[in-house]
N, C-alpha and C. Protein backbone atom coordinates (compact mmCIF):
# COMPACT_ATOMS: atom_id res chain seq x y z
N UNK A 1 6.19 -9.13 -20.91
CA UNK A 1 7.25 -8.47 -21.62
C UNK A 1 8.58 -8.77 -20.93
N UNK A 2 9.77 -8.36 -21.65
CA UNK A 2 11.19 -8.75 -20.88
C UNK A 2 11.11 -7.45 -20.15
N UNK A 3 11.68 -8.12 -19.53
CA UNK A 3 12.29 -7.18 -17.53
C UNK A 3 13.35 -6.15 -18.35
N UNK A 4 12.93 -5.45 -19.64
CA UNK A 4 14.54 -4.12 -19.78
C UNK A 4 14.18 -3.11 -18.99
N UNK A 5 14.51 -1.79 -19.45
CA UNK A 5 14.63 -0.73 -18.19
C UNK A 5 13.71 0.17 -18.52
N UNK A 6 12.66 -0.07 -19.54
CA UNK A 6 11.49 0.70 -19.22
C UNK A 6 10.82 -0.22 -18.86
N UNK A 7 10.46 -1.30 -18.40
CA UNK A 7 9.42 -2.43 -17.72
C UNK A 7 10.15 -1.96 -16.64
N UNK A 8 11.02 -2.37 -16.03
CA UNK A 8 11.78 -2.10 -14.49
C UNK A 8 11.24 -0.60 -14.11
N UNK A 9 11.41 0.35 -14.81
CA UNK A 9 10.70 1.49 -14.31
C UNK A 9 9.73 1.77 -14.02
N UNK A 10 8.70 1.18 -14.74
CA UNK A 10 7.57 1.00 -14.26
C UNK A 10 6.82 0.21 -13.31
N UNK A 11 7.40 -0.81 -13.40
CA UNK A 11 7.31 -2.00 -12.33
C UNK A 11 7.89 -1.04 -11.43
N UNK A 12 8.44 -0.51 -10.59
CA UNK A 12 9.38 -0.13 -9.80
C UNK A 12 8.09 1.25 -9.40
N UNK A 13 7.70 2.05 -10.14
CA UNK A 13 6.85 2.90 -10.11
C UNK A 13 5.79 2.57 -9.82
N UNK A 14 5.00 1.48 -10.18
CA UNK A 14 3.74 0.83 -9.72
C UNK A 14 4.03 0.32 -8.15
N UNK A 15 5.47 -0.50 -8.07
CA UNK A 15 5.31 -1.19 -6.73
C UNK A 15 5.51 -0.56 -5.92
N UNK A 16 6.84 0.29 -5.79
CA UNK A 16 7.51 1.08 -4.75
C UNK A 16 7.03 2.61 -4.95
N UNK A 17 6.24 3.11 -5.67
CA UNK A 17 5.97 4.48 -6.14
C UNK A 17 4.86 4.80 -5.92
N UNK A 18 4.35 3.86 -5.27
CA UNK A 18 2.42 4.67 -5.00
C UNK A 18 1.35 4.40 -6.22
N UNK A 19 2.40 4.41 -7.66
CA UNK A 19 1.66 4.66 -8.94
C UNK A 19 0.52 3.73 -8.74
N UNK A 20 -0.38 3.01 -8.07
CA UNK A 20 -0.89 2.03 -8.33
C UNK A 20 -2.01 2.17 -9.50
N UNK A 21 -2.28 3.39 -9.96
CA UNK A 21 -3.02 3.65 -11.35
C UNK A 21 -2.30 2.95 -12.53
N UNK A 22 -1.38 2.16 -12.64
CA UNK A 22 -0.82 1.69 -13.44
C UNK A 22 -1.32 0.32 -13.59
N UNK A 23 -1.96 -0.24 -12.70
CA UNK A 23 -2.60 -1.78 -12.94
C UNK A 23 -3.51 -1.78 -13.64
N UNK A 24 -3.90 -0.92 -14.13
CA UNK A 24 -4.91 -1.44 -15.01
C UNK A 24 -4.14 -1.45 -16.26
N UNK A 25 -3.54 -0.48 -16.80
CA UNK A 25 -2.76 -0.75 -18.61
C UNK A 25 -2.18 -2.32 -17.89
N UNK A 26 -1.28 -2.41 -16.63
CA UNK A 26 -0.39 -3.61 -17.06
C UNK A 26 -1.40 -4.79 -17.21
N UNK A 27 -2.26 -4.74 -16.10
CA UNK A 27 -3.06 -5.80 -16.15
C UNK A 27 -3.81 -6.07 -18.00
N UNK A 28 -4.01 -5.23 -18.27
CA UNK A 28 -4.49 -5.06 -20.19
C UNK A 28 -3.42 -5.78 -20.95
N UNK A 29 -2.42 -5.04 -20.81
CA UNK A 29 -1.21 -6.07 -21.27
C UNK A 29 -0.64 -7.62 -21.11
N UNK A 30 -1.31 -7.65 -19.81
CA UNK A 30 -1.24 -9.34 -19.17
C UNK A 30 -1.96 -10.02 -19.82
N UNK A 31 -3.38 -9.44 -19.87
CA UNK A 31 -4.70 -10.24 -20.06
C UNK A 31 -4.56 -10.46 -21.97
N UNK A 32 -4.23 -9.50 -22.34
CA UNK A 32 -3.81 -9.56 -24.09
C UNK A 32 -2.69 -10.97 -24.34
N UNK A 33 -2.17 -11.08 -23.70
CA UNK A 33 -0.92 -12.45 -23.73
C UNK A 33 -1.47 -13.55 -23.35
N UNK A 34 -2.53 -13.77 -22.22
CA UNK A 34 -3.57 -15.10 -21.81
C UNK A 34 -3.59 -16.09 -22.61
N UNK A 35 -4.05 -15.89 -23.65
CA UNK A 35 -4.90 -16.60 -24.51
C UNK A 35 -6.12 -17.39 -23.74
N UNK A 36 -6.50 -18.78 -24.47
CA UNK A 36 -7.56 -19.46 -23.59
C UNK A 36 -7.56 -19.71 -22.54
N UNK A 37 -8.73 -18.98 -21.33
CA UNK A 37 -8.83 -19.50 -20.33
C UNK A 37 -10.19 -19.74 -19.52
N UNK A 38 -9.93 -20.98 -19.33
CA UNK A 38 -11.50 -21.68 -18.79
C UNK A 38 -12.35 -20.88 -18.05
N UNK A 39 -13.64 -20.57 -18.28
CA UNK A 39 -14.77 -19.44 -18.17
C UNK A 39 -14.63 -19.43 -16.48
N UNK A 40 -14.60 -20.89 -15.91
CA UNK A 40 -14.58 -20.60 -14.65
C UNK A 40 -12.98 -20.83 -13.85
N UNK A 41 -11.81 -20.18 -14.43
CA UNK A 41 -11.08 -19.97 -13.96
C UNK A 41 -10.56 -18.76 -12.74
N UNK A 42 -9.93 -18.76 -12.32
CA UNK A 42 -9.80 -17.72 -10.55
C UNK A 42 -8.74 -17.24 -10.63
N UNK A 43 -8.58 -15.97 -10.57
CA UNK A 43 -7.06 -15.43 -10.78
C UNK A 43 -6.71 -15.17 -9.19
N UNK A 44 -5.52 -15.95 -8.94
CA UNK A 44 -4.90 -15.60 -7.79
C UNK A 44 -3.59 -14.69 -7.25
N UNK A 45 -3.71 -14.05 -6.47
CA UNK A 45 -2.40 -13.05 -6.80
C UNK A 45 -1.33 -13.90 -5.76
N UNK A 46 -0.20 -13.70 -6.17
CA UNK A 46 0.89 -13.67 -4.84
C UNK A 46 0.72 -13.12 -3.86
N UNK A 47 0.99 -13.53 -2.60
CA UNK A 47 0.70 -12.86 -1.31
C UNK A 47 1.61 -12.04 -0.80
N UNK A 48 2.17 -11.04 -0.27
CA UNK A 48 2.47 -10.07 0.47
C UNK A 48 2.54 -10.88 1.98
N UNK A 49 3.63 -10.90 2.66
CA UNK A 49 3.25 -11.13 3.90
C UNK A 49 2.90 -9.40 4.90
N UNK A 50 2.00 -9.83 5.83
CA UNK A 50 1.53 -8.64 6.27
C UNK A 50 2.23 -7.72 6.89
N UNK A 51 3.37 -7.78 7.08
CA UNK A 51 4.76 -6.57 7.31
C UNK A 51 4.81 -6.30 6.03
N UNK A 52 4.98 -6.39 5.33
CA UNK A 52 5.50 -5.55 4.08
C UNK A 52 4.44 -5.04 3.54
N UNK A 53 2.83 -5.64 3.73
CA UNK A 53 1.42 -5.19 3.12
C UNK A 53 1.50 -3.89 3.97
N UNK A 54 1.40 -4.14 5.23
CA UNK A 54 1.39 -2.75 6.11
C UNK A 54 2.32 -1.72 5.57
N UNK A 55 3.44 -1.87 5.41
CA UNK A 55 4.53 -0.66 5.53
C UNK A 55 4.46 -0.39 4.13
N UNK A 56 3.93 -1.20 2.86
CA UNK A 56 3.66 -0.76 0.39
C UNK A 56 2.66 -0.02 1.46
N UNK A 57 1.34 -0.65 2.13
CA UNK A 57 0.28 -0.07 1.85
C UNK A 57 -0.95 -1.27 1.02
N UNK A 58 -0.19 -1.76 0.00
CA UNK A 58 -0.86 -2.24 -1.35
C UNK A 58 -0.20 -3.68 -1.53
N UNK A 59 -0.95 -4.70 -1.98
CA UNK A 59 -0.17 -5.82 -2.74
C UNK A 59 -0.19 -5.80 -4.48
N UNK A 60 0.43 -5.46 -4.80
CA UNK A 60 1.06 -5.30 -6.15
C UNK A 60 -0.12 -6.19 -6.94
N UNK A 61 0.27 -7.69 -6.61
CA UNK A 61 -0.72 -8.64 -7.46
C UNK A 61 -1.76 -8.83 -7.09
N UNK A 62 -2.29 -8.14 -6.30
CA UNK A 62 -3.81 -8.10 -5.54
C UNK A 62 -3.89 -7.14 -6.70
N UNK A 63 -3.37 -5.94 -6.81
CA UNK A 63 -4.35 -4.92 -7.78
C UNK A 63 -3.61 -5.32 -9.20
N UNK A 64 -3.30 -6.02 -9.48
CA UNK A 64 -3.29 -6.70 -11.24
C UNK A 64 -4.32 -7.56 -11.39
N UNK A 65 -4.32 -8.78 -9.99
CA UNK A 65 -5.34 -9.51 -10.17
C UNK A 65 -6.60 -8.53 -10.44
N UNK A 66 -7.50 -7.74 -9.59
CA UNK A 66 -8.31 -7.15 -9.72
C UNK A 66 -8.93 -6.20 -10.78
N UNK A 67 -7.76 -5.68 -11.70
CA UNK A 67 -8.05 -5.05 -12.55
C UNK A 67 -7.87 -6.31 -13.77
N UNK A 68 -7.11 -7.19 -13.57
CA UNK A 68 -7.41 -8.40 -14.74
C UNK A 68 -8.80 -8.68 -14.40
N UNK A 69 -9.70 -9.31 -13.39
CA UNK A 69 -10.80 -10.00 -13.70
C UNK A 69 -11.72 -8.64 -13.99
N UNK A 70 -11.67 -7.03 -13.51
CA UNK A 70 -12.62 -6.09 -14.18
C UNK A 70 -12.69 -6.54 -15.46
N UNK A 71 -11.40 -6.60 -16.26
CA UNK A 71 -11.19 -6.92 -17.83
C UNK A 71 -11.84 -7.99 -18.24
N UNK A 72 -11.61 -9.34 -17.36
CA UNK A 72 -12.07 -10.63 -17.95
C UNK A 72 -13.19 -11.33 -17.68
N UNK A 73 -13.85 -10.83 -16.51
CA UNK A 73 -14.70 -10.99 -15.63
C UNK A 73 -14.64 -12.91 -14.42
N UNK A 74 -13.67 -12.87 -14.89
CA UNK A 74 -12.73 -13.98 -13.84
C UNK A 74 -13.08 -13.61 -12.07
N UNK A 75 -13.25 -14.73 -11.29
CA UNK A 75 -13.49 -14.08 -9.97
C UNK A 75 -11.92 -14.18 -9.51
N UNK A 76 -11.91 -13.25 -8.36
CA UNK A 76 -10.55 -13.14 -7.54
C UNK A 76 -10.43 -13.96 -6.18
N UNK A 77 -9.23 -14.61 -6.14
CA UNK A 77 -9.41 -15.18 -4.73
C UNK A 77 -8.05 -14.38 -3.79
N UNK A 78 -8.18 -12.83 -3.68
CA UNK A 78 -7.36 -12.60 -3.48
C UNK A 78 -6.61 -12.84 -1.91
N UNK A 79 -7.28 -13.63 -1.09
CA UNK A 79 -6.59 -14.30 0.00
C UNK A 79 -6.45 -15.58 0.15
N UNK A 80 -6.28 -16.32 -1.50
CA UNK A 80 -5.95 -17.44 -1.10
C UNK A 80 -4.35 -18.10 -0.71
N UNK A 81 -4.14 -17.71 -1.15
CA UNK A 81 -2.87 -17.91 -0.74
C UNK A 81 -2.21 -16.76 0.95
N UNK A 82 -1.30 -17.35 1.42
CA UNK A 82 -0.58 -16.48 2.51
C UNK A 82 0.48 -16.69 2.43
N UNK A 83 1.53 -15.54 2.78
CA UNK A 83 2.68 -15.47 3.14
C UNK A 83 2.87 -15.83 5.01
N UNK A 84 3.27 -16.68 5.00
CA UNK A 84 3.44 -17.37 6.37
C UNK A 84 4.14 -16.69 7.49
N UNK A 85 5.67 -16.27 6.95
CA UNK A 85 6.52 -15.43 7.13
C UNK A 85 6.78 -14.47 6.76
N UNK A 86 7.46 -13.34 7.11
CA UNK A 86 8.42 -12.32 6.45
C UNK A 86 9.29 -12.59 6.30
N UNK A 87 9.53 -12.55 4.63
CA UNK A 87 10.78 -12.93 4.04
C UNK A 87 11.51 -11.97 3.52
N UNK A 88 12.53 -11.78 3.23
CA UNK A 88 13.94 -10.96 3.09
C UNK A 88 13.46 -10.24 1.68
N UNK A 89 13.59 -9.14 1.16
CA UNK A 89 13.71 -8.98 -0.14
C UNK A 89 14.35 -9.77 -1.25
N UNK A 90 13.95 -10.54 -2.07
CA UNK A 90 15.00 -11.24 -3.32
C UNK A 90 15.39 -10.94 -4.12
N UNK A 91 15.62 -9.38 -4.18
CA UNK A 91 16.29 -8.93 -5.28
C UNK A 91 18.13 -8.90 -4.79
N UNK A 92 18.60 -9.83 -5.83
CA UNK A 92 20.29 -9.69 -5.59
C UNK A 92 20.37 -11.19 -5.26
N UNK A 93 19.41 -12.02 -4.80
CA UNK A 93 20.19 -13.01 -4.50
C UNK A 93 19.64 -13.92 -5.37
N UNK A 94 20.47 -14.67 -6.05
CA UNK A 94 20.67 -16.50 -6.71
C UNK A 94 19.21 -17.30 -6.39
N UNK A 95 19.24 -18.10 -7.77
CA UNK A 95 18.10 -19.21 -7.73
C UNK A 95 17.83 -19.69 -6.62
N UNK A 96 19.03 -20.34 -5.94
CA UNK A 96 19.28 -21.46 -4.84
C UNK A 96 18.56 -20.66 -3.53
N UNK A 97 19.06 -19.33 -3.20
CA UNK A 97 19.13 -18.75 -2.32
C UNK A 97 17.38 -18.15 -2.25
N UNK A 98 16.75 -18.02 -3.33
CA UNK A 98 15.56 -17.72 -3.04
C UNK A 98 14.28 -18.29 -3.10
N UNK A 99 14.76 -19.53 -3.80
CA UNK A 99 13.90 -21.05 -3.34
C UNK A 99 14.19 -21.48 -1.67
N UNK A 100 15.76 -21.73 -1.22
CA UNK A 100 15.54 -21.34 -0.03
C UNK A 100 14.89 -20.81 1.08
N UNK A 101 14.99 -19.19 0.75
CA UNK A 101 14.33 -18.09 1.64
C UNK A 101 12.80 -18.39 1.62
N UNK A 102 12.40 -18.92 0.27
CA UNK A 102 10.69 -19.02 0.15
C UNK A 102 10.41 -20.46 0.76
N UNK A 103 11.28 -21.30 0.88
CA UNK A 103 11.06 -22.45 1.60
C UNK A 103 9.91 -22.25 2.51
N UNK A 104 8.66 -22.65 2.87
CA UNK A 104 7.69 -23.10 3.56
C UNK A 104 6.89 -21.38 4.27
N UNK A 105 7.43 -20.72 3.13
CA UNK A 105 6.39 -19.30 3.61
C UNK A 105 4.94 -19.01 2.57
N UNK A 106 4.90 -20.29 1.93
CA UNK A 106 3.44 -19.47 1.38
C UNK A 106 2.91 -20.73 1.57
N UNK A 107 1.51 -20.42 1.94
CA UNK A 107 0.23 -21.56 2.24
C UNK A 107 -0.49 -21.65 1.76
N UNK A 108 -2.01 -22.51 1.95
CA UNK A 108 -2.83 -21.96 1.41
C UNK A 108 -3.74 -22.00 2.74
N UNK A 109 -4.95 -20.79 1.94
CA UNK A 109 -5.65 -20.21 3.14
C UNK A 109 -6.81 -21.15 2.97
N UNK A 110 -6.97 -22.04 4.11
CA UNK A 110 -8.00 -23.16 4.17
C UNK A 110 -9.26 -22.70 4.31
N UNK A 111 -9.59 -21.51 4.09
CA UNK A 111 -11.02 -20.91 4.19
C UNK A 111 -10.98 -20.69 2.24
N UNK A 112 -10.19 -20.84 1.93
CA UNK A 112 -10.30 -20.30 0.28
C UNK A 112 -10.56 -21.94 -0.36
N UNK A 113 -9.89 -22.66 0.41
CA UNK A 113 -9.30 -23.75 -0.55
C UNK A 113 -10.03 -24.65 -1.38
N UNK A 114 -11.54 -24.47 -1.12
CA UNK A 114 -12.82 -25.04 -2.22
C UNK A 114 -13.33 -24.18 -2.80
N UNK A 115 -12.69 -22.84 -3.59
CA UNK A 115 -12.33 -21.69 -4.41
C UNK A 115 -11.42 -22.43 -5.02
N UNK A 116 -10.71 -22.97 -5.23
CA UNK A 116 -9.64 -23.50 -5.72
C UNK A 116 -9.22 -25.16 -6.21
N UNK A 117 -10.04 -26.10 -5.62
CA UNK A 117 -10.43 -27.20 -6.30
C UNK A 117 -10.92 -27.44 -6.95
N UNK A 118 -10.47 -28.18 -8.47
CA UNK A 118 -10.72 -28.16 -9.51
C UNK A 118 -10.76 -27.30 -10.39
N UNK A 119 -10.31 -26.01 -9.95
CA UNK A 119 -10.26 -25.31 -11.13
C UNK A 119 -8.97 -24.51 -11.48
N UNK A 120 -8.84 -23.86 -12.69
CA UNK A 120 -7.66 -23.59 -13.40
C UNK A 120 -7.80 -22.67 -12.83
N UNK A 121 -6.56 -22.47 -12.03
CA UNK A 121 -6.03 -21.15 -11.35
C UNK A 121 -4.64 -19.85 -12.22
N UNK A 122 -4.67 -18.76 -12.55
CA UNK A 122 -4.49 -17.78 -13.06
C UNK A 122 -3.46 -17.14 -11.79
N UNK A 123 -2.16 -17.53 -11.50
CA UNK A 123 -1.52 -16.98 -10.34
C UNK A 123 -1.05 -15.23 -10.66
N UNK A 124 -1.19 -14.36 -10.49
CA UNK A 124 -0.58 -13.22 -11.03
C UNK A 124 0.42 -12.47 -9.76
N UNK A 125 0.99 -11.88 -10.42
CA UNK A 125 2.73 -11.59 -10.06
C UNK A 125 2.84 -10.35 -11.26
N UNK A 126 3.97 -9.40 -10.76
CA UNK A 126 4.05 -8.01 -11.66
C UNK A 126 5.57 -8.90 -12.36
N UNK A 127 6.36 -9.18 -11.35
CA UNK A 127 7.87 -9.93 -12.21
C UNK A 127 7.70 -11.16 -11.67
N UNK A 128 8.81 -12.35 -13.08
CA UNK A 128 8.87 -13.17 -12.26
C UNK A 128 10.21 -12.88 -12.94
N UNK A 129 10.86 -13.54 -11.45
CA UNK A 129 12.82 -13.57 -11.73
C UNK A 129 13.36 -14.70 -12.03
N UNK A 130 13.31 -15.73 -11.24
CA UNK A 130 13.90 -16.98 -11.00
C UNK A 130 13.04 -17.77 -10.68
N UNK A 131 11.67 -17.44 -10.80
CA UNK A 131 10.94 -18.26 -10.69
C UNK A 131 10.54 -19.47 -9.41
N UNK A 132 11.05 -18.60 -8.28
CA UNK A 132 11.11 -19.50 -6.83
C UNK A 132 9.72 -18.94 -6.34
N UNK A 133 9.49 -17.65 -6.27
CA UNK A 133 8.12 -17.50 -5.62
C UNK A 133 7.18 -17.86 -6.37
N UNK A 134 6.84 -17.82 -7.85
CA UNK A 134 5.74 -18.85 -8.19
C UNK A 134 5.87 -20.12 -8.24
N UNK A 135 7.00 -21.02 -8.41
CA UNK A 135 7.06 -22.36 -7.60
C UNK A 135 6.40 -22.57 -6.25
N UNK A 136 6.85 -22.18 -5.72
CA UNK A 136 6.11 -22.16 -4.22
C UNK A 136 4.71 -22.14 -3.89
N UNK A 137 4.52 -21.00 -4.91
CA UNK A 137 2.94 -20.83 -4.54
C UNK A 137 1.87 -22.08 -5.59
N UNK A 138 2.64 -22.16 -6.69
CA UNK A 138 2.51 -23.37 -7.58
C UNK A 138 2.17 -24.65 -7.22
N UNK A 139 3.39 -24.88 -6.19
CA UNK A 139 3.12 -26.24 -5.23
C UNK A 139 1.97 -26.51 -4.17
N UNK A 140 1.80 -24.91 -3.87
CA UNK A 140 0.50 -24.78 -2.67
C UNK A 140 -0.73 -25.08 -3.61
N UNK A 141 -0.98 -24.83 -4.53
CA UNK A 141 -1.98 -24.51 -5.37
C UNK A 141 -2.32 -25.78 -5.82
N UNK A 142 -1.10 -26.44 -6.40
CA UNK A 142 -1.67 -27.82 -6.78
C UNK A 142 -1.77 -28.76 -5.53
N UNK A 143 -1.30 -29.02 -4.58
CA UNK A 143 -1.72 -29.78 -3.53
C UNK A 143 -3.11 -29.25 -2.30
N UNK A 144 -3.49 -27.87 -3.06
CA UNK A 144 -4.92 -27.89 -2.51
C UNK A 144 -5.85 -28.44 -3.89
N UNK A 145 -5.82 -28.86 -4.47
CA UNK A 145 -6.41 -29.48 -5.60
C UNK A 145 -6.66 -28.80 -6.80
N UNK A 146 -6.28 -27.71 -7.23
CA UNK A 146 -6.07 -26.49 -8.21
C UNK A 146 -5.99 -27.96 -9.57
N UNK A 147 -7.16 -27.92 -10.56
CA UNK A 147 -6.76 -28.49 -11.78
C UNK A 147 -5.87 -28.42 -12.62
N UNK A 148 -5.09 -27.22 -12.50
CA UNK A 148 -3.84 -26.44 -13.05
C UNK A 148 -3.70 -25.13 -12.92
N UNK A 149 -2.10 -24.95 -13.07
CA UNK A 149 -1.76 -23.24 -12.30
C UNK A 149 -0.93 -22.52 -13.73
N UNK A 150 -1.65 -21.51 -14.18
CA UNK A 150 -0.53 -20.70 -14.92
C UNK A 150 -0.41 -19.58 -15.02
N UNK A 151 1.08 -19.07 -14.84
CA UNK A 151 1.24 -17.77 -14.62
C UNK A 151 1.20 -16.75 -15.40
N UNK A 152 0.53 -15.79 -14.65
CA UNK A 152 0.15 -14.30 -15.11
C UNK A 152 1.16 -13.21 -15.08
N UNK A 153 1.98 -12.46 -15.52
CA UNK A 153 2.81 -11.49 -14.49
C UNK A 153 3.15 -10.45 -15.86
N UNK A 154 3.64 -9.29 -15.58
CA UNK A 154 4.01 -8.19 -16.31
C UNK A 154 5.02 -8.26 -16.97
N UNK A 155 5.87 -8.78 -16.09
CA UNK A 155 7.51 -8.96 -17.24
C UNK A 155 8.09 -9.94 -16.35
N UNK A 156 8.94 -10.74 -17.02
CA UNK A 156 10.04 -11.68 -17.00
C UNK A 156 11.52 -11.33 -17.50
N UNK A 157 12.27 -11.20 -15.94
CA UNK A 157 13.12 -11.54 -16.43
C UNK A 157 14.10 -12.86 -16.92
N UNK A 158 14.63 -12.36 -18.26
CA UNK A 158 15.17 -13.42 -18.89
C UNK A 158 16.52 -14.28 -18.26
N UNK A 159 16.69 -15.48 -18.56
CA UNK A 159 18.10 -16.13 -17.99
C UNK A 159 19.27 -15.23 -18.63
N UNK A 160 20.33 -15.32 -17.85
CA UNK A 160 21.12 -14.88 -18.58
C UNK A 160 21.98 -15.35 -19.23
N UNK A 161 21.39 -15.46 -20.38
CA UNK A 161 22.27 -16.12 -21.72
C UNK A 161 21.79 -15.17 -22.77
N UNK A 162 22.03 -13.74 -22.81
CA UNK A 162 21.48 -13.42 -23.81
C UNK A 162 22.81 -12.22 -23.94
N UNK A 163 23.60 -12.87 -23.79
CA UNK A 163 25.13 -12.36 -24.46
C UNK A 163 25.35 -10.58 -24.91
N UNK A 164 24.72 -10.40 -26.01
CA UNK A 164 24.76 -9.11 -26.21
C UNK A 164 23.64 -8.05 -26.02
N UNK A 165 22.65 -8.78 -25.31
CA UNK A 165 21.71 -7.77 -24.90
C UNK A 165 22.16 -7.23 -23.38
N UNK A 166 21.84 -5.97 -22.73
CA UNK A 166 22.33 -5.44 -21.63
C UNK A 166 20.85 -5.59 -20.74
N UNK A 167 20.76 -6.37 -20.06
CA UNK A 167 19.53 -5.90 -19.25
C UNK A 167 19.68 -5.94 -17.70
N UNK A 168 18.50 -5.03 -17.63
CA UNK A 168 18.58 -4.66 -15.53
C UNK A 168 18.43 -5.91 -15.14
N UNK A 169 19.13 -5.92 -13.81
CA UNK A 169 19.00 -6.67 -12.52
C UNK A 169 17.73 -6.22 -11.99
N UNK A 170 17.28 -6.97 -11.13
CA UNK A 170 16.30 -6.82 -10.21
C UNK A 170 16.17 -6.48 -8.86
N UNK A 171 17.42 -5.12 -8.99
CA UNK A 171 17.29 -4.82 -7.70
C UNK A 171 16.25 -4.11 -7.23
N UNK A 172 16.11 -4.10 -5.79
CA UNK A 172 14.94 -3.40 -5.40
C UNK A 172 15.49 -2.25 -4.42
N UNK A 173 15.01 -0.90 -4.81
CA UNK A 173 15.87 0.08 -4.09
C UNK A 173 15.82 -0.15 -2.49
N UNK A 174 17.41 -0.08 -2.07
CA UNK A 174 17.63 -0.22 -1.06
C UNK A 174 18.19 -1.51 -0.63
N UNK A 175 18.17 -2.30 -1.48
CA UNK A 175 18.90 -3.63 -1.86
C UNK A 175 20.34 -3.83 -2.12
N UNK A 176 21.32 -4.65 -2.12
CA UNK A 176 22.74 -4.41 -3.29
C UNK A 176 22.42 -6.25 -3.50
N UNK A 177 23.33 -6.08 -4.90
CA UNK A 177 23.17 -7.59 -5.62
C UNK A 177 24.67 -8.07 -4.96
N UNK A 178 24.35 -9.36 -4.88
CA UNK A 178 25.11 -10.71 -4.27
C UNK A 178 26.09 -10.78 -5.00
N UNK A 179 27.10 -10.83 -5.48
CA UNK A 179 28.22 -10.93 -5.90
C UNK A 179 28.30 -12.74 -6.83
N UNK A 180 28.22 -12.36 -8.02
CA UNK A 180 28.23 -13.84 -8.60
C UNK A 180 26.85 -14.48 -8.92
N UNK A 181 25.52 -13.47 -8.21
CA UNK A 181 24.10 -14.45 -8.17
C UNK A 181 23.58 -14.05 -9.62
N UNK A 182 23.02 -14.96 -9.80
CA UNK A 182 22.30 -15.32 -11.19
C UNK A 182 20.72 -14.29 -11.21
């Protein structure tokens, strides 16, 4: 769905709010938009690096992934991928700036990585913004031999070219937006 301000609220309520009873409707809602996907496909979530897993508690796309494959019966590889580093929050800052920041922080976890050859991988994510953190993990995915990667996630936000519609930023409380970032 688009990123307006009842998706942001909820997203915001699921991630930062404890709500985590909410993955299962979103994940329903994800899995309804799929369409075809190969019987032995693997839904992978985005990784959390483990400072920020410690201090949520929870990885957001760990429990979408999980309540998507209850739904689909898809297996989970939910440590295939890693966050290498701790990276900055990206809400507020520009395309440039958060392809940057994600520069060389997600891997793949070489104990997963024949989980993941040859087959169509299912990346899931609650937003995507600018589309730098599933690039990243995109690139990891296909150079461990992933037959193809496509993304799963709750809402998107849209570019902004949509003139007379008003929609939220992606800030994340406790954040302020960059002055000028896209």
């Amino acid at each position: 769905m688009l990123y307006t301000e009842s998706a942001r609220q909820l997203v915001l309520r699921f991630k930062h709010g404890g709500r985590i009873g909410l993955a299962s409707l979103m994940a329903r809602l994800i899995v309804g938009r799929l369409g075809d996907v190969s019987a032995d496909a693997v839904l992978v979530p985005v990784p959390l690096h483990r400072t920020r897993l410690w201090l949520r508690g929870y990885n957001q796309a760990a429990l979408l992934a999980r309540a998507m494959a209850a739904q689909t019966g898809h297996a989970v590889v939910v440590d295939g991928l890693r966050r290498t580093r701790a990276t900055p929050m990206l809400g507020g800052l520009g395309r440039a700036d958060r392809a940057k920041t994600l520069r060389g922080a997600i891997a793949m976890n070489p104990a997963r990585s024949r989980e993941i050859a040859g087959r169509e991988v299912i990346l899931v994510d609650d937003v995507l913004t600018s589309g730098a953190t599933t690039d990243a993990c995109v690139r990891v995915l296909l150079a461990a031999g992933a037959d193809k990667v496509r993304i799963a996630c709750f809402a998107r936000v849209p570019e902004p070219r949509h003139g007379d519609i008003e929609l939220p930023g992606n800030e994340t409380p406790g954040t302020s937006k960059v002055p000028g970032a896209a």
